[in-house]
Protein backbone atom coordinates (compact mmCIF):
# COMPACT_ATOMS: atom_id res chain seq x y z
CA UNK A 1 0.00 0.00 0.00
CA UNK A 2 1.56 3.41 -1.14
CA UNK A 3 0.52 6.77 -0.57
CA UNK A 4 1.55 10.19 -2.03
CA UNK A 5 0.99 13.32 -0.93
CA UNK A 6 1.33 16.39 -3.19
CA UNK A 7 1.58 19.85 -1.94
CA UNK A 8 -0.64 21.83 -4.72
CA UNK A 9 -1.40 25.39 -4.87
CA UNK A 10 -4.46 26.50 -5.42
CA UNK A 11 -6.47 29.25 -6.39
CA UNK A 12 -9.44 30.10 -4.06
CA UNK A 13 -12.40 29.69 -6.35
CA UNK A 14 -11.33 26.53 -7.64
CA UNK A 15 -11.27 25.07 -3.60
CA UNK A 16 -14.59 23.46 -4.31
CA UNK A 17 -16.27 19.70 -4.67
CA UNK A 18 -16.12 20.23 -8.10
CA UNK A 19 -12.54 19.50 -8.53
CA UNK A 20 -12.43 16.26 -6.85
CA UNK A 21 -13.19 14.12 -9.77
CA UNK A 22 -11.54 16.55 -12.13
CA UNK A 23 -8.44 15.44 -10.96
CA UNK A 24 -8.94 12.06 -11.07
CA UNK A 25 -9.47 12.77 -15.12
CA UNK A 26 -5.81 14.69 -14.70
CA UNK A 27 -4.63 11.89 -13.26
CA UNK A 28 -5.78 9.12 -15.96
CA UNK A 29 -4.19 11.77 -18.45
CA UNK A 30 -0.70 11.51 -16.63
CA UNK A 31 -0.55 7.70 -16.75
CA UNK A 32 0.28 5.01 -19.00
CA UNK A 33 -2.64 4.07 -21.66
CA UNK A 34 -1.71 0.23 -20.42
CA UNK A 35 -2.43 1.34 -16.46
CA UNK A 36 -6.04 3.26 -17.25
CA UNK A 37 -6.68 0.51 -19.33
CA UNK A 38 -6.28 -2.13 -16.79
CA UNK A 39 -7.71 0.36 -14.06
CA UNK A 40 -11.13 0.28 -15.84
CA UNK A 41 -11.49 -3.52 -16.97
CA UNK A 42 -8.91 -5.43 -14.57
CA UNK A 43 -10.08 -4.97 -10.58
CA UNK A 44 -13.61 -5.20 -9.33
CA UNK A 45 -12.90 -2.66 -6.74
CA UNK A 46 -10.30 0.11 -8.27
CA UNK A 47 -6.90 0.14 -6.19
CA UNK A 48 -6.22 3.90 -6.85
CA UNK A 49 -7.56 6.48 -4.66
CA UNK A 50 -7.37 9.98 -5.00
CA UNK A 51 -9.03 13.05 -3.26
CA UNK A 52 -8.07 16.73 -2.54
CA UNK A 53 -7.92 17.88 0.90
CA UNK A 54 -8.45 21.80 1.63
CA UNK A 55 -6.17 22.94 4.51
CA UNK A 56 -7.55 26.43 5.96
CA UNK A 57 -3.66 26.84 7.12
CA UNK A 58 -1.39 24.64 5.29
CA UNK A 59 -0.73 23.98 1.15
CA UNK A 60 -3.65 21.67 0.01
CA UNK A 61 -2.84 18.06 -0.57
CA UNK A 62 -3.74 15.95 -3.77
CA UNK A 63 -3.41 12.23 -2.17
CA UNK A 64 -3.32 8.85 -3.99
CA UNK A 65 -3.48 6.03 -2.82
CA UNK A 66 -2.02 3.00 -3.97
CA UNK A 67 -3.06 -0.97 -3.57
CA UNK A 68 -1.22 -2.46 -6.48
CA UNK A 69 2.32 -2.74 -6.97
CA UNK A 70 2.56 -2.72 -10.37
CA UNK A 71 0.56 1.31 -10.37
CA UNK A 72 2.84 2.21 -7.91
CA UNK A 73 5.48 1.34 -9.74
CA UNK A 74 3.84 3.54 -12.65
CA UNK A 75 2.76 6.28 -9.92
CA UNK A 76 6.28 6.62 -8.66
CA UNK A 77 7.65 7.19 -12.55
CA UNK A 78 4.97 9.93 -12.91
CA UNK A 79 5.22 11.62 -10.06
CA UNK A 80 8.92 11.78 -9.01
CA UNK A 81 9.62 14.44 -10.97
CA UNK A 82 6.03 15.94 -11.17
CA UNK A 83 4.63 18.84 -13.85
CA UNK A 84 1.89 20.80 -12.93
CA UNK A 85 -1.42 19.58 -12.87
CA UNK A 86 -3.43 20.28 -16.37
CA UNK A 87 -7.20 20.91 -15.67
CA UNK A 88 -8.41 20.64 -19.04
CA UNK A 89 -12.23 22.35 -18.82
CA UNK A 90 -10.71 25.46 -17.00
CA UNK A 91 -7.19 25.56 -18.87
CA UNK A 92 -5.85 26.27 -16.16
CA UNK A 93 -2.12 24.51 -14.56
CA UNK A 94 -1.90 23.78 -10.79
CA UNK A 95 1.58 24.03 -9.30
CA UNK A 96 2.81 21.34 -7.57
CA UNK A 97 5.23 22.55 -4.82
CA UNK A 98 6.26 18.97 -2.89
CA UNK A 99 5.73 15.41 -3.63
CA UNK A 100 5.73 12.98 -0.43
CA UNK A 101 6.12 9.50 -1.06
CA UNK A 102 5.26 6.54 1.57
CA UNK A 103 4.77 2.58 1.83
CA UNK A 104 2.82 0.58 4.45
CA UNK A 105 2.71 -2.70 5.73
CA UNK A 106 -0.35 -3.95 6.56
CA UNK A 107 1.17 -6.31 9.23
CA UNK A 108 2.98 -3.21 10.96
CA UNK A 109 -0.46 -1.09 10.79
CA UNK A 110 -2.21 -4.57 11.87
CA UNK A 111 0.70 -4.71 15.28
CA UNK A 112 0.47 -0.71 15.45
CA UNK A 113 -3.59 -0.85 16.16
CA UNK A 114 -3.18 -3.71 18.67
CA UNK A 115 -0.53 -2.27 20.71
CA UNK A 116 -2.69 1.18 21.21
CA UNK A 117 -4.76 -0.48 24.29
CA UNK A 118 -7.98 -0.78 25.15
CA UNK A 119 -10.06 1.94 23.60
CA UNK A 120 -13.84 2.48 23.56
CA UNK A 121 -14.20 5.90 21.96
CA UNK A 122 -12.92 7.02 18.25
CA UNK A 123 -13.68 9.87 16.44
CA UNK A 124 -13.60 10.54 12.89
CA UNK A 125 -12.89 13.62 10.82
CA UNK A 126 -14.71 13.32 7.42
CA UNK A 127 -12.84 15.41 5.38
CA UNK A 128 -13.76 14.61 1.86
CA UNK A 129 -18.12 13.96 1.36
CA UNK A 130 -19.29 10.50 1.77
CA UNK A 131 -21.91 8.83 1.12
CA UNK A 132 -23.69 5.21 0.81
CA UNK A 133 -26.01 3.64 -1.48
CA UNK A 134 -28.07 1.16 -1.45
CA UNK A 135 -31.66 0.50 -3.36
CA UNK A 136 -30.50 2.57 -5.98
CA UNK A 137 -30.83 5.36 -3.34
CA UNK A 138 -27.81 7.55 -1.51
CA UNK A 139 -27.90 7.95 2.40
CA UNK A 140 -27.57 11.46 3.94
CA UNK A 141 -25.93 10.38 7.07
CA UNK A 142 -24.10 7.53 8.31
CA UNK A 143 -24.57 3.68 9.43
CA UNK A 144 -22.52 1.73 11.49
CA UNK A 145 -23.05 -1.28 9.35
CA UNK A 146 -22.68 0.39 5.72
CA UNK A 147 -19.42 2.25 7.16
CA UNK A 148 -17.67 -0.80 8.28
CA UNK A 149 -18.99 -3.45 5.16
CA UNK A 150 -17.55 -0.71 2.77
CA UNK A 151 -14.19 -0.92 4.14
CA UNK A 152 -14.37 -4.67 5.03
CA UNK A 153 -14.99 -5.71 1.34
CA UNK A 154 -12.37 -3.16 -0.09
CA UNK A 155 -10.01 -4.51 2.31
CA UNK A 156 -10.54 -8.53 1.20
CA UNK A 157 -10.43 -6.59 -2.28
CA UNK A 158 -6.82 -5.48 -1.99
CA UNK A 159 -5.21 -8.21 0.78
CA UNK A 160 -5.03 -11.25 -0.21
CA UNK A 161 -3.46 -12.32 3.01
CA UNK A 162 -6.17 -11.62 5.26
CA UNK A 163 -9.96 -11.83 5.13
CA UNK A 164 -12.09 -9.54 7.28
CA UNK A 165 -15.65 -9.66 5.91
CA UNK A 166 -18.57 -12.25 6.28
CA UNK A 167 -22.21 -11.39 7.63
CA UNK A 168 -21.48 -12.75 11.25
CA UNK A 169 -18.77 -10.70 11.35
CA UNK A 170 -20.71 -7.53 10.15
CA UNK A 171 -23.59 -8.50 12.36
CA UNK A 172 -21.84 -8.15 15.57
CA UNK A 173 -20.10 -5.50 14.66
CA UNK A 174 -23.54 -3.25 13.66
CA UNK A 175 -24.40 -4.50 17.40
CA UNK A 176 -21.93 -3.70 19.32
CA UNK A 177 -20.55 -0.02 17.59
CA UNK A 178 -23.12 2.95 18.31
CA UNK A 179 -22.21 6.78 16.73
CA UNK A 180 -22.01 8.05 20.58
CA UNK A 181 -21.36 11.67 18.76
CA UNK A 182 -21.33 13.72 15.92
CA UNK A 183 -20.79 16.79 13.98
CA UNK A 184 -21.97 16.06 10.48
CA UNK A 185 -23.32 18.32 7.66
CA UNK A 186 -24.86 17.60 5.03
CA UNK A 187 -23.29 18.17 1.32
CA UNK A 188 -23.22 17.66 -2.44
CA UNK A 189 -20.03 15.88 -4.76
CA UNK A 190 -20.30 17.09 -8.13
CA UNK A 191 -19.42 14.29 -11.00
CA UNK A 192 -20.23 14.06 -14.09
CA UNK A 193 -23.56 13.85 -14.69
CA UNK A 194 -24.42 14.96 -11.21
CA UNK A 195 -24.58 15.75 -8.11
CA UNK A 196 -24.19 12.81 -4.90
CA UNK A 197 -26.44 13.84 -1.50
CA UNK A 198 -22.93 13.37 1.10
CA UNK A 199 -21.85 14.56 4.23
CA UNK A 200 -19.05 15.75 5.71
CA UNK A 201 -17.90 16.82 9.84
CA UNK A 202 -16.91 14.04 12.60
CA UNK A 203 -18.42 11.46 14.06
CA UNK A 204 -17.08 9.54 17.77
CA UNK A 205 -17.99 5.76 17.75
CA UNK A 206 -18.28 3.98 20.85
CA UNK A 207 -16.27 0.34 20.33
CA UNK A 208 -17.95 -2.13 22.61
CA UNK A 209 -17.13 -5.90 22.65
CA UNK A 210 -13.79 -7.58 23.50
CA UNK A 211 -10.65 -5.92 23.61
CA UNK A 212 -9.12 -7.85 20.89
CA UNK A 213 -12.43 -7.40 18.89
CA UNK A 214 -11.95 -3.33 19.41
CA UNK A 215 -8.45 -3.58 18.34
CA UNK A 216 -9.05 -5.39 15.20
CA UNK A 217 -12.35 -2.29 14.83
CA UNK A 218 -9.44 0.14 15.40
CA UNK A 219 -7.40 -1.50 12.54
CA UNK A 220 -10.19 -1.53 10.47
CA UNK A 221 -10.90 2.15 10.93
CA UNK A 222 -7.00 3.06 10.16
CA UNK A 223 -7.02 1.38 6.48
CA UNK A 224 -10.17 2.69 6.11
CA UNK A 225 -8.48 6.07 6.46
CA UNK A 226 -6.63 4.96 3.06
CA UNK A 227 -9.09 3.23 1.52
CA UNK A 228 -11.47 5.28 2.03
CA UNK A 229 -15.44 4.84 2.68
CA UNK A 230 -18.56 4.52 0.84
CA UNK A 231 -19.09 5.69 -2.62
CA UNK A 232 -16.70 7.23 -5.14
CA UNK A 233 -13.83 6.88 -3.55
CA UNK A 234 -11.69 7.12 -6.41
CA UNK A 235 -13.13 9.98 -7.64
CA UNK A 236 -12.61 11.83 -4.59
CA UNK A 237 -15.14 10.66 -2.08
CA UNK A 238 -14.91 9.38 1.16
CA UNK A 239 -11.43 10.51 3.13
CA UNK A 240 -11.54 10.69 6.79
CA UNK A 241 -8.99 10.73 9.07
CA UNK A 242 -8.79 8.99 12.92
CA UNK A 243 -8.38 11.49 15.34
């Protein structure tokens, strides 16, 4: 699993949730006919993520995410030495000031979230809009149960070592989480073609159960943080971050 960071610059009328899946087209543009190719046709769940994250006091950050070596491979070629960004519908070229560049282990992440103790509260800061659907419907706000089989099922998607998702599993897990808090909004993410009802804000989830259960939850909730959650997540949708 690799994830880049670039430090962009941008201009304060284009900081919108417009751009989100406008970069993902910059970003198909950038690489290898072979990779988009194989992106679209080759993995039921795509292994590239991307999203922009405003920063009120900091550069914004364009991050992609990587689950397959071989695009990362491809990713690292493109990027080490990176142009500015092309946005084709406003002609306009975002600078790209610093490129950060890191690998993760899922084992180490797996150790890392069992050695943190026992926890029973986590919040969540949303910071890209997210949003289920099921029924050929979108939800405004958030379920325990849709949250964590979105990020199950990407997860058996992308590790092949590990398998996290069966109904039991989910079952207990929609039984014993409960959203103890939040601080959620309510949004739109503008693709093409339309516009997705989301959210956006935090959220604290009370982790109930045994400790080893919680720890694995806590896991769970950290490569969700890469993979991201819900809908669109490719396009832009669906970052949060564990506070």
């Amino acid at each position: 699993m690799a994830q880049f960071q670039l430090e962009i610059e941008l201009d304060e009328h284009m900081r919108t949730n417009q751009l989100g899946s406008v970069f993902h087209g910059a970003l198909m543009e950038m690489l290898p006919s072979s990779a988009v190719n194989k992106l679209h046709d080759g993995f039921s769940y795509h292994p590239l993520k991307q999203r922009l994250i405003f920063q009120r006091e900091d550069k914004d950050v364009w991050e992609i995410v990587s689950f397959d070596d071989a695009l990362t491979e491809q990713l690292t070629n493109v990027l080490q030495r990176p142009e500015p960004i092309h946005i084709k519908h406003q002609d306009v070229h975002v600078p790209v000031l610093k490129v950060h560049e890191r690998t993760y282990d899922i084992d180490e992440l797996l150790n890392e979230s069992f050695a943190e103790g026992d926890i029973h509260y986590v919040t969540v800061h949303i910071l890209t809009p997210m949003s289920f659907k099921a029924n050929g419907r979108y939800s405004l706000f958030p379920d325990v149960r849709k949250f964590f089989r979105s990020i199950m099922l990407q997860f058996d998607a992308f590790v092949t070592k590990y398998k996290m998702y069966d109904r039991d599993t989910l079952d207990f897990i929609a039984e014993q989480i409960h959203i103890a808090n939040d601080q959620l909004k309510s949004t739109r993410y503008y693709v093409e073609g339309g516009k997705i009802p989301s959210f956006t804000g935090e959220m604290t989830l009370q982790l109930n159960g045994p400790i080893h259960f919680r720890q694995l939850l806590l896991f769970l909730l950290h490569f969700g943080s890469f993979s991201g959650c819900g809908v669109k997540t490719s396009l832009g949708m669906g970052k949060y971050i564990v506070l």
